[in-house]
PDB file of N, CA and C in Angstrom:
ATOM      1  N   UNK A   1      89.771 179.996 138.776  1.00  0.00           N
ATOM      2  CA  UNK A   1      88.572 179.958 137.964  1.00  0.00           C
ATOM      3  C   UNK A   1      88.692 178.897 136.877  1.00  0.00           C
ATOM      4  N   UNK A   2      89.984 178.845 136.563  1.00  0.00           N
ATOM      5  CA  UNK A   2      90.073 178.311 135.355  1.00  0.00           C
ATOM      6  C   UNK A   2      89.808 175.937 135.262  1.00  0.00           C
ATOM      7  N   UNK A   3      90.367 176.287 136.936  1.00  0.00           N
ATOM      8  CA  UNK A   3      90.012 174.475 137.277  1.00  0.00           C
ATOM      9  C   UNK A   3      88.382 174.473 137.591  1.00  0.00           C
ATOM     10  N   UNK A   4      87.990 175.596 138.367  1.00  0.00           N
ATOM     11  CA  UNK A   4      86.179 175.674 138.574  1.00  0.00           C
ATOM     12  C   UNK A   4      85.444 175.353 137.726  1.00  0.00           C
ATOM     13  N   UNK A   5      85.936 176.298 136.051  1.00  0.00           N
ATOM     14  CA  UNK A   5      84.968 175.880 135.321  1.00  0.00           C
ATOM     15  C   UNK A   5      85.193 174.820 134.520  1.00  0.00           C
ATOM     16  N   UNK A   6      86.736 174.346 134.538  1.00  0.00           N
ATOM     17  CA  UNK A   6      87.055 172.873 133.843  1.00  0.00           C
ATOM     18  C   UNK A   6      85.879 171.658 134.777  1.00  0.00           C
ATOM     19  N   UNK A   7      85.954 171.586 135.960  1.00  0.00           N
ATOM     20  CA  UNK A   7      85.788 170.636 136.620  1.00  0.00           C
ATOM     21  C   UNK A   7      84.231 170.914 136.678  1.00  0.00           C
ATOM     22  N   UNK A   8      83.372 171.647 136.267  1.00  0.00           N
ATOM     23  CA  UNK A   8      81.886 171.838 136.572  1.00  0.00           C
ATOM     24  C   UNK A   8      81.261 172.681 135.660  1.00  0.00           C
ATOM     25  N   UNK A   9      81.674 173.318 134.552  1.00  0.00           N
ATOM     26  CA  UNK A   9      81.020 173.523 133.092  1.00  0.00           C
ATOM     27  C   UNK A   9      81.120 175.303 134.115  1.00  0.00           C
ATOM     28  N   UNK A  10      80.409 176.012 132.918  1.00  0.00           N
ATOM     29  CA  UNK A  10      80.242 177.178 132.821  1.00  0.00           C
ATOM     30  C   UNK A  10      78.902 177.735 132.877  1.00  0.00           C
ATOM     31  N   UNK A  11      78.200 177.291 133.706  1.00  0.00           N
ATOM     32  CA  UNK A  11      76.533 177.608 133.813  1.00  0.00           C
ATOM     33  C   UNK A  11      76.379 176.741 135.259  1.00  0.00           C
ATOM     34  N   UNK A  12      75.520 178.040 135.449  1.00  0.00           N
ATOM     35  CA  UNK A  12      74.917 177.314 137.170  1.00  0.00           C
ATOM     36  C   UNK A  12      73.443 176.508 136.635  1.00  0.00           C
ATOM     37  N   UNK A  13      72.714 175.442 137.395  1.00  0.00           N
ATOM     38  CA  UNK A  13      71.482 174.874 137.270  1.00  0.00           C
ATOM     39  C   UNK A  13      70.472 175.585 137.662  1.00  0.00           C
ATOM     40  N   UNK A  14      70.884 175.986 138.753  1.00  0.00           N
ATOM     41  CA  UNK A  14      69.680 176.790 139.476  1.00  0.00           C
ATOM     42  C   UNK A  14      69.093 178.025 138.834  1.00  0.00           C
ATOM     43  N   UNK A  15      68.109 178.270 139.038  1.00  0.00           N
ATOM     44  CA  UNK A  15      66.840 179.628 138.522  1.00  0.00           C
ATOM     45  C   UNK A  15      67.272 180.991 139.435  1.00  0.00           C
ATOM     46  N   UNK A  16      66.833 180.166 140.881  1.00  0.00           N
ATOM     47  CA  UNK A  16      67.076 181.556 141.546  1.00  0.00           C
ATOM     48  C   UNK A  16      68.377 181.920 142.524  1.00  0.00           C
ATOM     49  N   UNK A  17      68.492 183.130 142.277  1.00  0.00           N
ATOM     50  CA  UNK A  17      69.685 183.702 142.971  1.00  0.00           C
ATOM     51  C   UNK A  17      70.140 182.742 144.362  1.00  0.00           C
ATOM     52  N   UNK A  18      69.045 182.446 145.140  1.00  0.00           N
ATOM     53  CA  UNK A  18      70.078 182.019 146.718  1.00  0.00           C
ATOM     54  C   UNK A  18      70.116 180.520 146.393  1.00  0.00           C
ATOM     55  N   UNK A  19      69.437 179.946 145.455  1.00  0.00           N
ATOM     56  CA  UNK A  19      69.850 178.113 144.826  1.00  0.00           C
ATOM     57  C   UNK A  19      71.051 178.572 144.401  1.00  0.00           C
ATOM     58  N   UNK A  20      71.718 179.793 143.535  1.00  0.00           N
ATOM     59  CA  UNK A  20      72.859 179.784 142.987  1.00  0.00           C
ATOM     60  C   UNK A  20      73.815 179.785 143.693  1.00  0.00           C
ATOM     61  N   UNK A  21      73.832 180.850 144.616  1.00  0.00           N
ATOM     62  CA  UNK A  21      74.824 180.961 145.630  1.00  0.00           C
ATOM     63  C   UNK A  21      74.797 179.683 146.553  1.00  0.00           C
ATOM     64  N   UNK A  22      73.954 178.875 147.099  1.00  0.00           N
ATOM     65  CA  UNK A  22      74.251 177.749 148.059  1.00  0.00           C
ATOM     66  C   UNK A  22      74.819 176.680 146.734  1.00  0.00           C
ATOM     67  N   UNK A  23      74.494 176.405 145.241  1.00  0.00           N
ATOM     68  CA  UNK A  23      75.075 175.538 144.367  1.00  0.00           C
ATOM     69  C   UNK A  23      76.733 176.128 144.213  1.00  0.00           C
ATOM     70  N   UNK A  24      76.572 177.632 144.537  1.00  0.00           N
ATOM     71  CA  UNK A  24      78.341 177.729 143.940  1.00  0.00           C
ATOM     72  C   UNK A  24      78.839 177.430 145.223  1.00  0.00           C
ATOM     73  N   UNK A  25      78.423 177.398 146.658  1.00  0.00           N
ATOM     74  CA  UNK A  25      79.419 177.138 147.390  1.00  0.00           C
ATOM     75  C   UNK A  25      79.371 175.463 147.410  1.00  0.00           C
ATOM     76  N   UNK A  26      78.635 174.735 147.508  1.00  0.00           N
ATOM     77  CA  UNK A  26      78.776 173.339 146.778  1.00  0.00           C
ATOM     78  C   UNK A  26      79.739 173.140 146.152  1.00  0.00           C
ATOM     79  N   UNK A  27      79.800 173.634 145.225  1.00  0.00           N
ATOM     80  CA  UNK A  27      80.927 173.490 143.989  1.00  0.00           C
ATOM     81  C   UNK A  27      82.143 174.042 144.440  1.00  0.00           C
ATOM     82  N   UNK A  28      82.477 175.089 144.990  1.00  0.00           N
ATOM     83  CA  UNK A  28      83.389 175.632 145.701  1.00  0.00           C
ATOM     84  C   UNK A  28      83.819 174.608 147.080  1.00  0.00           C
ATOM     85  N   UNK A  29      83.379 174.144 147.682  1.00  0.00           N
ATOM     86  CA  UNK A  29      83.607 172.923 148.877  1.00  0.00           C
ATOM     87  C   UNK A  29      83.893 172.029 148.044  1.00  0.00           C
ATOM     88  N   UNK A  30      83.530 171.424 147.345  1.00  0.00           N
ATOM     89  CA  UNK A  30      83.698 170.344 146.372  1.00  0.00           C
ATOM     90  C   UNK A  30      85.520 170.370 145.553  1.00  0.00           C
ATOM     91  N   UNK A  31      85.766 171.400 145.301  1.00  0.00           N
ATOM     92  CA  UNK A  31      86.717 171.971 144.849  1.00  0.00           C
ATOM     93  C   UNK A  31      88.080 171.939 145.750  1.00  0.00           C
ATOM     94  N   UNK A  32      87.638 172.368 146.527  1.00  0.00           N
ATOM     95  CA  UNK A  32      88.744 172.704 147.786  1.00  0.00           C
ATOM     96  C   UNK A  32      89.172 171.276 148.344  1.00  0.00           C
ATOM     97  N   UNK A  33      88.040 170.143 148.457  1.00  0.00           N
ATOM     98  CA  UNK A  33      88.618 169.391 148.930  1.00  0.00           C
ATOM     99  C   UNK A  33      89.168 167.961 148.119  1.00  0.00           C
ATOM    100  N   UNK A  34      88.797 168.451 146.809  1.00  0.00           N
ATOM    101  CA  UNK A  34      89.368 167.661 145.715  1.00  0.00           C
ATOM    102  C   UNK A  34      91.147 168.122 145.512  1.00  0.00           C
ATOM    103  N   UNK A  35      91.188 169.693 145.925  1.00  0.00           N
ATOM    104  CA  UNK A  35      92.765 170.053 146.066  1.00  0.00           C
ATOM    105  C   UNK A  35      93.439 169.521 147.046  1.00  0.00           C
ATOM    106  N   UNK A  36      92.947 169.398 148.372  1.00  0.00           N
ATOM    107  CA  UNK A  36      93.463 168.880 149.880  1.00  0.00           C
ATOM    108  C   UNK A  36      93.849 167.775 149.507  1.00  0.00           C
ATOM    109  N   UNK A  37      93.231 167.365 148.727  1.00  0.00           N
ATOM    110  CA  UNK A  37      93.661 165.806 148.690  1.00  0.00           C
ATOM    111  C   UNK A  37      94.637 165.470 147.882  1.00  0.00           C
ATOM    112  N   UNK A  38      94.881 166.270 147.123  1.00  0.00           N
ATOM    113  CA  UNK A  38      96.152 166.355 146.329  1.00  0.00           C
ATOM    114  C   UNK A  38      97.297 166.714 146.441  1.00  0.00           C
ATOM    115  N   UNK A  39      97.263 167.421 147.610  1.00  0.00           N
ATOM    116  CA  UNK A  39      98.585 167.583 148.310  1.00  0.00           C
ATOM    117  C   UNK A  39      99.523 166.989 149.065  1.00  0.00           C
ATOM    118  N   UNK A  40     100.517 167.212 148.843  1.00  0.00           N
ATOM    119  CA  UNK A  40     101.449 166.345 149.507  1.00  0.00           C
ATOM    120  C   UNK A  40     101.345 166.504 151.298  1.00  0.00           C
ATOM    121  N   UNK A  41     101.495 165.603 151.921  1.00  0.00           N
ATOM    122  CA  UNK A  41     101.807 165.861 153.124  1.00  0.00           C
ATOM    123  C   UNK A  41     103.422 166.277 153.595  1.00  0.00           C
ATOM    124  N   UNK A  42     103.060 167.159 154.920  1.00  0.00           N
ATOM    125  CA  UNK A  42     104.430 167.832 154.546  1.00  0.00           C
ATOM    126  C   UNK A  42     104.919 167.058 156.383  1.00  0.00           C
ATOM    127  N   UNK A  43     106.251 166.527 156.080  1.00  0.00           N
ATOM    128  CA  UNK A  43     106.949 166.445 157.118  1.00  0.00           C
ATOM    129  C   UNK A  43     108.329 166.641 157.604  1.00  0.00           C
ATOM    130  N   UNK A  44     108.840 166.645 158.646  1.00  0.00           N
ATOM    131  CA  UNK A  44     109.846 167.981 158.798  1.00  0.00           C
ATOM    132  C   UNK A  44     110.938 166.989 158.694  1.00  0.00           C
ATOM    133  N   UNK A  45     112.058 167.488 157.884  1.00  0.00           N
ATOM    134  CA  UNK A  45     113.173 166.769 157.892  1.00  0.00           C
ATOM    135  C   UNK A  45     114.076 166.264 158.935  1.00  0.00           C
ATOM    136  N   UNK A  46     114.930 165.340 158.865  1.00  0.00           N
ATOM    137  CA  UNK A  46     115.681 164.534 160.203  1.00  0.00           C
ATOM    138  C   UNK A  46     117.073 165.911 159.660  1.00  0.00           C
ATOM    139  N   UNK A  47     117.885 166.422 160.892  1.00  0.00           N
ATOM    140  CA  UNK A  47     118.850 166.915 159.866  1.00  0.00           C
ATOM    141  C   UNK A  47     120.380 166.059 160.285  1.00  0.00           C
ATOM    142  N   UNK A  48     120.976 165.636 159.237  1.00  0.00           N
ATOM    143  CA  UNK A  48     121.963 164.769 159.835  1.00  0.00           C
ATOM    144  C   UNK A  48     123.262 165.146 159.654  1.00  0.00           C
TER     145      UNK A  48
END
């Protein structure tokens, strides 16, 4: 919650309930793939 509401304020735009819910999953997709991308890629060690 605490990067959600850093990264997109603390108030939805929308009036009505199903604008809110399709804006929070917006924001929620938006989110997720701003993390993906921040991750390291993982690859498997040689062992020697």
């Amino acid at each position: 919650m605490f990067r959600y509401k850093t990264i997109h304020g603390n108030k939805l735009y929308s009036r009505k309930f199903a604008s809110q819910e399709t804006e929070n999953d917006i924001k929620t997709k938006v989110l997720n793939i701003m993390t993906a991308e921040g991750m390291p890629a993982a690859q498997p060690r040689k062992m020697a």
